[in-house]
C-alpha atoms as a PDB file:
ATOM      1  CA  UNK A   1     171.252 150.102 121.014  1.00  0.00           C
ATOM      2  CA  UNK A   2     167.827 149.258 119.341  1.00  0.00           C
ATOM      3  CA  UNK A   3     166.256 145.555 120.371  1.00  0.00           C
ATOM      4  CA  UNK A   4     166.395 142.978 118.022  1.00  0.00           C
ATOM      5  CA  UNK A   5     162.554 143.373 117.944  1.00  0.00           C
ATOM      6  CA  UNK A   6     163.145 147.242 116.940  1.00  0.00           C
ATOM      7  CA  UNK A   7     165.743 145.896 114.164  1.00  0.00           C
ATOM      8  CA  UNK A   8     162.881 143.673 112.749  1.00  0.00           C
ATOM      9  CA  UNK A   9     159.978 146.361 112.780  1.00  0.00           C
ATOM     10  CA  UNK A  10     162.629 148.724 111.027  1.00  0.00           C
ATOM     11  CA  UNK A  11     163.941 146.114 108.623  1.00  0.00           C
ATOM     12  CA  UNK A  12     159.870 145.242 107.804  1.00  0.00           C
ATOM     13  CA  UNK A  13     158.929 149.097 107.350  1.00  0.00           C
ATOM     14  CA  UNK A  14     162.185 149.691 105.007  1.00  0.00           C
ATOM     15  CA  UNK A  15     161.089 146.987 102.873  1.00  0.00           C
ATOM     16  CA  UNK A  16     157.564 148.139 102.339  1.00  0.00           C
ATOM     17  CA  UNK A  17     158.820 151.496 101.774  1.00  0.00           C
ATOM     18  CA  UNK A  18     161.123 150.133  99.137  1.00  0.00           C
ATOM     19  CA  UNK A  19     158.093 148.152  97.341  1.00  0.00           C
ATOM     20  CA  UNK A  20     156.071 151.037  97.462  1.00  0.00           C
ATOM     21  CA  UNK A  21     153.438 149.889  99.751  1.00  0.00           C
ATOM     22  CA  UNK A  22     151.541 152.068 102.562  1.00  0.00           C
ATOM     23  CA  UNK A  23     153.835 150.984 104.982  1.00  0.00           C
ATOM     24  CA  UNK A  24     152.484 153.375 107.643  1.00  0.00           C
ATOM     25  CA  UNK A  25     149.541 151.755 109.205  1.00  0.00           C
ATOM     26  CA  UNK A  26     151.260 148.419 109.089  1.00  0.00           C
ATOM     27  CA  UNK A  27     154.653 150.204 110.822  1.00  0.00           C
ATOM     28  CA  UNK A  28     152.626 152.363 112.935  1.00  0.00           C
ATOM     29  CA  UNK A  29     150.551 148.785 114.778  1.00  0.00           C
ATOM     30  CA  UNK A  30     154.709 147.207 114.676  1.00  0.00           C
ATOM     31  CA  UNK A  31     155.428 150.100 116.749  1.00  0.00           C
ATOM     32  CA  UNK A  32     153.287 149.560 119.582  1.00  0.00           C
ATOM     33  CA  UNK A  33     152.848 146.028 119.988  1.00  0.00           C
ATOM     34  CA  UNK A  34     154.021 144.304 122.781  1.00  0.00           C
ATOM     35  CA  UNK A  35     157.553 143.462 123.145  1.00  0.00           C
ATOM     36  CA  UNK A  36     158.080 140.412 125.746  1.00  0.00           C
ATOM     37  CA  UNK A  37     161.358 142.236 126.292  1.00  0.00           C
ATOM     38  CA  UNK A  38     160.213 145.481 126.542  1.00  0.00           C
ATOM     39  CA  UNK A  39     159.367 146.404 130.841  1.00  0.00           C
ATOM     40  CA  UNK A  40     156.277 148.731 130.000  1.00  0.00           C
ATOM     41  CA  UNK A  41     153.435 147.124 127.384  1.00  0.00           C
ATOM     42  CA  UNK A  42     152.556 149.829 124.562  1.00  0.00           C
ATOM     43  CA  UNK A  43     148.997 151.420 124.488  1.00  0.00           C
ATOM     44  CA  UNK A  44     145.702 149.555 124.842  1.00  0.00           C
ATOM     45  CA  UNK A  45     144.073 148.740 122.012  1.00  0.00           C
ATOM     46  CA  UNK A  46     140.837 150.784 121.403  1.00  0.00           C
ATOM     47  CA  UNK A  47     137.960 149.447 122.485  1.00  0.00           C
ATOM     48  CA  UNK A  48     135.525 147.843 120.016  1.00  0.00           C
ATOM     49  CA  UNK A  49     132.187 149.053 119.725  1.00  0.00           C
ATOM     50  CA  UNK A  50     129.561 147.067 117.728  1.00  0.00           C
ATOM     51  CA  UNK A  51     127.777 148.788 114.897  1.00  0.00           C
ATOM     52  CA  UNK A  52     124.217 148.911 115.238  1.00  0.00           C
ATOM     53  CA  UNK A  53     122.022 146.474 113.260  1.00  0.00           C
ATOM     54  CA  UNK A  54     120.236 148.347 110.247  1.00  0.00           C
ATOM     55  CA  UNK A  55     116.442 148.147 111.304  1.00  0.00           C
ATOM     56  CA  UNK A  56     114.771 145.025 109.449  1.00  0.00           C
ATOM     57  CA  UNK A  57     112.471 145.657 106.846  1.00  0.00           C
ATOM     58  CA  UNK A  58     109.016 146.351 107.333  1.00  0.00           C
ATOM     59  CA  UNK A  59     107.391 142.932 106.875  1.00  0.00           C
ATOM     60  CA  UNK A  60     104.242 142.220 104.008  1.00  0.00           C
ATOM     61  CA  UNK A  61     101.436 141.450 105.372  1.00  0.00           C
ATOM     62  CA  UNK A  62      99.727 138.811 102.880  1.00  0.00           C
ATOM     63  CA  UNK A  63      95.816 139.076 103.058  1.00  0.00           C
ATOM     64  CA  UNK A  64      94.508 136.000 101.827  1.00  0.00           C
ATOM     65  CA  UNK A  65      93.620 135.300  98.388  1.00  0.00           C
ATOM     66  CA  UNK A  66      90.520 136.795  96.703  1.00  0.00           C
ATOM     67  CA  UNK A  67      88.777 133.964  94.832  1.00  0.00           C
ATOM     68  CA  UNK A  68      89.180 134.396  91.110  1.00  0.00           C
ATOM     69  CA  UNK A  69      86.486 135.358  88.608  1.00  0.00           C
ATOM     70  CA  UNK A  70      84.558 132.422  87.850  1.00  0.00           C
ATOM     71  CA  UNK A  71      85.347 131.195  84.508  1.00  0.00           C
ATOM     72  CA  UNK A  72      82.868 131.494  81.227  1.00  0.00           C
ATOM     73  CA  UNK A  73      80.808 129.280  80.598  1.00  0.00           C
ATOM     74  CA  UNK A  74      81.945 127.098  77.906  1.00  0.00           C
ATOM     75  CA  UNK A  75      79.211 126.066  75.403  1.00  0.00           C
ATOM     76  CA  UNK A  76      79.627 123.083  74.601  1.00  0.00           C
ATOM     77  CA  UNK A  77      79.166 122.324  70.716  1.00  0.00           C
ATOM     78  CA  UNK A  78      77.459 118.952  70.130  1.00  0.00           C
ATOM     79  CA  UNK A  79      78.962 116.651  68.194  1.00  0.00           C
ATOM     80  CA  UNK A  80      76.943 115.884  64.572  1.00  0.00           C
ATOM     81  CA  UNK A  81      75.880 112.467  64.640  1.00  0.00           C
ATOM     82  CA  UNK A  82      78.380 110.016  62.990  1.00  0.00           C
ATOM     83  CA  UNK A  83      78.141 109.627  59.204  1.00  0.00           C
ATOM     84  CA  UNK A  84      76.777 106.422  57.704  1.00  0.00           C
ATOM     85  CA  UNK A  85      79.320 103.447  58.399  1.00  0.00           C
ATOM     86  CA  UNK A  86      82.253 102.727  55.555  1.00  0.00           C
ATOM     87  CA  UNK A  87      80.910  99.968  53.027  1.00  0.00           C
ATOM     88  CA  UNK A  88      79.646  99.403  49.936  1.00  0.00           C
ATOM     89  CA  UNK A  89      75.894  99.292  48.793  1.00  0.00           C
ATOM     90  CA  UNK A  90      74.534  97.434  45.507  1.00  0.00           C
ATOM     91  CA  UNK A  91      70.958  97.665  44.114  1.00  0.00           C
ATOM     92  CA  UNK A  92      69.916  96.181  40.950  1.00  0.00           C
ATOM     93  CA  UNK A  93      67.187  96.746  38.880  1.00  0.00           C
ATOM     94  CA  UNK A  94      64.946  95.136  35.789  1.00  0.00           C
ATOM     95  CA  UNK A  95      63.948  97.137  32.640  1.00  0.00           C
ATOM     96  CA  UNK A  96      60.451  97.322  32.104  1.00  0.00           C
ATOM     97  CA  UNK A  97      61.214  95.477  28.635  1.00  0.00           C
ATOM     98  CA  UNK A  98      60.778  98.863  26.546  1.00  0.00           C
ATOM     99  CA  UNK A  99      63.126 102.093  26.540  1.00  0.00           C
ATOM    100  CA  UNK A 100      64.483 101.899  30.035  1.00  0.00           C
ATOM    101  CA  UNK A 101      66.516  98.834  30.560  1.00  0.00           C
ATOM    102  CA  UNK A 102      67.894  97.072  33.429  1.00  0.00           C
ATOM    103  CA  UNK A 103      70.478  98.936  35.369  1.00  0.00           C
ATOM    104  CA  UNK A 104      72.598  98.599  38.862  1.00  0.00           C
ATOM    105  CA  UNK A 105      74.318 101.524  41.028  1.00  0.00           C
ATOM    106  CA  UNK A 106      76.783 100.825  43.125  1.00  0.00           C
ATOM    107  CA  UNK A 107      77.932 103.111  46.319  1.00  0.00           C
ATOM    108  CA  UNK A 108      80.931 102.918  48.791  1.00  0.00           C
ATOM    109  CA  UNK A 109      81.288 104.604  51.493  1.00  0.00           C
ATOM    110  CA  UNK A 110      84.788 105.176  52.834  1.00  0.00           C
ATOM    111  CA  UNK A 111      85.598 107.927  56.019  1.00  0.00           C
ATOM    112  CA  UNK A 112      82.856 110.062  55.400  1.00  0.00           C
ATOM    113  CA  UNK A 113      83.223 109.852  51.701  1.00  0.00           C
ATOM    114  CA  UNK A 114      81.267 108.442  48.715  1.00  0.00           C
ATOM    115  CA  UNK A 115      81.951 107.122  45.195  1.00  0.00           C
ATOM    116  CA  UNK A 116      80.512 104.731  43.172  1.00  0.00           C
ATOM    117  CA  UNK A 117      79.083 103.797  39.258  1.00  0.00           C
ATOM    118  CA  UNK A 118      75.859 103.268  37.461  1.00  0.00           C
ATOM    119  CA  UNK A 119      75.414 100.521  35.374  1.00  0.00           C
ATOM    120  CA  UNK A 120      72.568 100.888  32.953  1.00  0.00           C
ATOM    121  CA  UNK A 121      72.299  99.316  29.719  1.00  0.00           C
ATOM    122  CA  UNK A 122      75.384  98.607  28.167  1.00  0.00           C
ATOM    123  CA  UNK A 123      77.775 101.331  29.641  1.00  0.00           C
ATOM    124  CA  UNK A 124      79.000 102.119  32.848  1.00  0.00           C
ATOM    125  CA  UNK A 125      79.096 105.598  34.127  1.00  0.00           C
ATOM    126  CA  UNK A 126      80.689 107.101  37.143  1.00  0.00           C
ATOM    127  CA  UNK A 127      78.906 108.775  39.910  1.00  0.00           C
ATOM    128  CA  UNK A 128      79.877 112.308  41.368  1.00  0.00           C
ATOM    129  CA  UNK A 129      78.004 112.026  45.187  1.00  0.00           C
ATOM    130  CA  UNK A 130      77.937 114.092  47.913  1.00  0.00           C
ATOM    131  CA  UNK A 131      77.007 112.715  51.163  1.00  0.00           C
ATOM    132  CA  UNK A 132      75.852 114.415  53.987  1.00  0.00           C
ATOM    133  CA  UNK A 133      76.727 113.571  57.627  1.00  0.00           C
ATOM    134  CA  UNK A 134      73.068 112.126  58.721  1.00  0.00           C
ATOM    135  CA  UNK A 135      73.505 109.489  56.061  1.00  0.00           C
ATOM    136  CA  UNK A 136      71.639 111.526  52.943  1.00  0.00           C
ATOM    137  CA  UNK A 137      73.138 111.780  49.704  1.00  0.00           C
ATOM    138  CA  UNK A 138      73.030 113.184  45.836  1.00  0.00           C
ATOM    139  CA  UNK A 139      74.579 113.105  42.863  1.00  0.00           C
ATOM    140  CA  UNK A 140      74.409 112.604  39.307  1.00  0.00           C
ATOM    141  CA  UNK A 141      75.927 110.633  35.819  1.00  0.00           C
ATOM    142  CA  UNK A 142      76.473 111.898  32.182  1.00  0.00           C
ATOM    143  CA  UNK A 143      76.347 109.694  29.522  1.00  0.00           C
ATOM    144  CA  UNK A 144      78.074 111.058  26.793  1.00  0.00           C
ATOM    145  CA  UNK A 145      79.141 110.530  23.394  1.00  0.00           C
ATOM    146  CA  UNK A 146      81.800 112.647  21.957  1.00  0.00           C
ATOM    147  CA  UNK A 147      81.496 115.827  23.069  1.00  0.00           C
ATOM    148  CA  UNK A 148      77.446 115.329  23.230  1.00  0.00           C
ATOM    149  CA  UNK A 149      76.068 114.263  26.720  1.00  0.00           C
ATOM    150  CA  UNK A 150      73.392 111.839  25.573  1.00  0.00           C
ATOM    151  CA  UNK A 151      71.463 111.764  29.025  1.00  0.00           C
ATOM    152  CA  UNK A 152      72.309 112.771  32.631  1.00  0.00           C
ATOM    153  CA  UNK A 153      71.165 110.790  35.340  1.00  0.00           C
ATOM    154  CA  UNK A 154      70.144 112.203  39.011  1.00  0.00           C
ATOM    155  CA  UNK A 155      70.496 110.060  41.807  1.00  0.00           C
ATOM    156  CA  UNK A 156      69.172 110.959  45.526  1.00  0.00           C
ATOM    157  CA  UNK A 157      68.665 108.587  48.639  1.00  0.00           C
ATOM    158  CA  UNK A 158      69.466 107.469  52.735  1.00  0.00           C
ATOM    159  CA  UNK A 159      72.121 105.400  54.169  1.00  0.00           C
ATOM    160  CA  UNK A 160      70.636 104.540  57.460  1.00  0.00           C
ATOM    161  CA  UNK A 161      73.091 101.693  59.308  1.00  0.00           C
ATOM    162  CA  UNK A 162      73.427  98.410  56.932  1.00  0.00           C
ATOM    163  CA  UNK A 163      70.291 100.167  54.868  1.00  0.00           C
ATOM    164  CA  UNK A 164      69.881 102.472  51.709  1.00  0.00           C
ATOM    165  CA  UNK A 165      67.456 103.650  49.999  1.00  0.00           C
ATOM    166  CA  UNK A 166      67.607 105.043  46.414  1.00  0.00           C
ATOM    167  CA  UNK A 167      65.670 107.142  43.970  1.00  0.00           C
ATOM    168  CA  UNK A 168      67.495 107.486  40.493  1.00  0.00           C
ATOM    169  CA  UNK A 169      66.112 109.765  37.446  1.00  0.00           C
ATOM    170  CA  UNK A 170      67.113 110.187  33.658  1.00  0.00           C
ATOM    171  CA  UNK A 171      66.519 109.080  30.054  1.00  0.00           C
ATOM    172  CA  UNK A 172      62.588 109.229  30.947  1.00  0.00           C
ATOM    173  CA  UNK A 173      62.745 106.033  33.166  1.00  0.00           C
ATOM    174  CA  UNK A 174      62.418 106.487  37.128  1.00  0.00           C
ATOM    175  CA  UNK A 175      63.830 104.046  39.229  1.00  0.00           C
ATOM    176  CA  UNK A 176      63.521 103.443  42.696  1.00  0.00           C
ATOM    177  CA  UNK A 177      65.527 100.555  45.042  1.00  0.00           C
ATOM    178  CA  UNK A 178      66.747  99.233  48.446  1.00  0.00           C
ATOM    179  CA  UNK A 179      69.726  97.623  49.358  1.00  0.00           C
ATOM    180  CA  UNK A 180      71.754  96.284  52.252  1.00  0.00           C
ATOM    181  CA  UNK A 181      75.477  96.651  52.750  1.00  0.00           C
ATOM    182  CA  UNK A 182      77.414  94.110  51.233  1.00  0.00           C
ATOM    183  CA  UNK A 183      79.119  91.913  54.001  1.00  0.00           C
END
């Protein structure tokens, strides 16, 4: 008559076989281990022999680093000088009691930009300037009528700090002034 052990290694193998499982190996290592009521233990177990290590792999030698290119040399653009300061110049100016009469210009500066109006006789005309960034500036004035300009008017002239100086030609009657900037 089998052991009950026997009976249980059977029973265990059936079932496998019954679930369709590769019950071999796992009956096969049933069937030889050790039964406390068996009087002879079942094979040795094979010895184990350690796998040899891969090798490691070669390590990288790092030479040290080569110093970089050095960089360009960046020019180095100089800045233009800063425009005249914002503000707003006035210069007046007597007729010489004949043809040219009295007259007045003024100029604003505002970010870089100018604007302004002549005043001469009885009209008022607007100036078209251009200012330059070291403070020099021109421009000119039509008087008109119509369709007709009457006269044009020329304008030229500094802003150096609080001071500007002016040279204004048209209608036969130069005209030349100074001003500071109005506080």
């Amino acid at each position: 008559m089998p052991s009950p052990a026997a009976r249980a290694r059977c029973a265990v193998a059936s079932l496998l076989a019954a679930a369709g499982l590769a019950a071999l190996p796992l009956a096969a290592g049933l069937a030889y281990a050790e039964d406390p009521f068996q009087s002879a233990p079942g094979p040795a177990a094979a010895p184990t022999v350690p796998r040899p290590r891969p090798p490691a792999p070669p390590r990288e030698v790092h030479s040290p680093p080569t110093p970089a290119e050095p960089a360009p040399a960046v020019a180095t653009i100089p800045r233009p000088p800063p425009g005249p300061p914002d503000g707003t110049w006035s210069i007046y100016g007597s007729g010489d009691g004949g043809r040219c009469g009295d007259w007045m210009v003024r100029l604003s500066v505002a970010r870089g930009a100018a604007s302004g109006f002549l005043s001469i006789g009885k009209g008022t005309l607007p100036l078209r300037v251009v200012l330059q960034p070291d403070g020099s500036f021109s421009g000119n004035a039509d008087s008109a009528v119509g369709v007709y300009t009457t006269a044009q008017y020329t304008l030229s002239g500094n802003i150096a700090g609080d001071r500007m100086t002016l040279k204004l030609d048209g209608a036969g009657c130069p005209r030349t002034g100074q001003a500071r900037r109005a506080p």
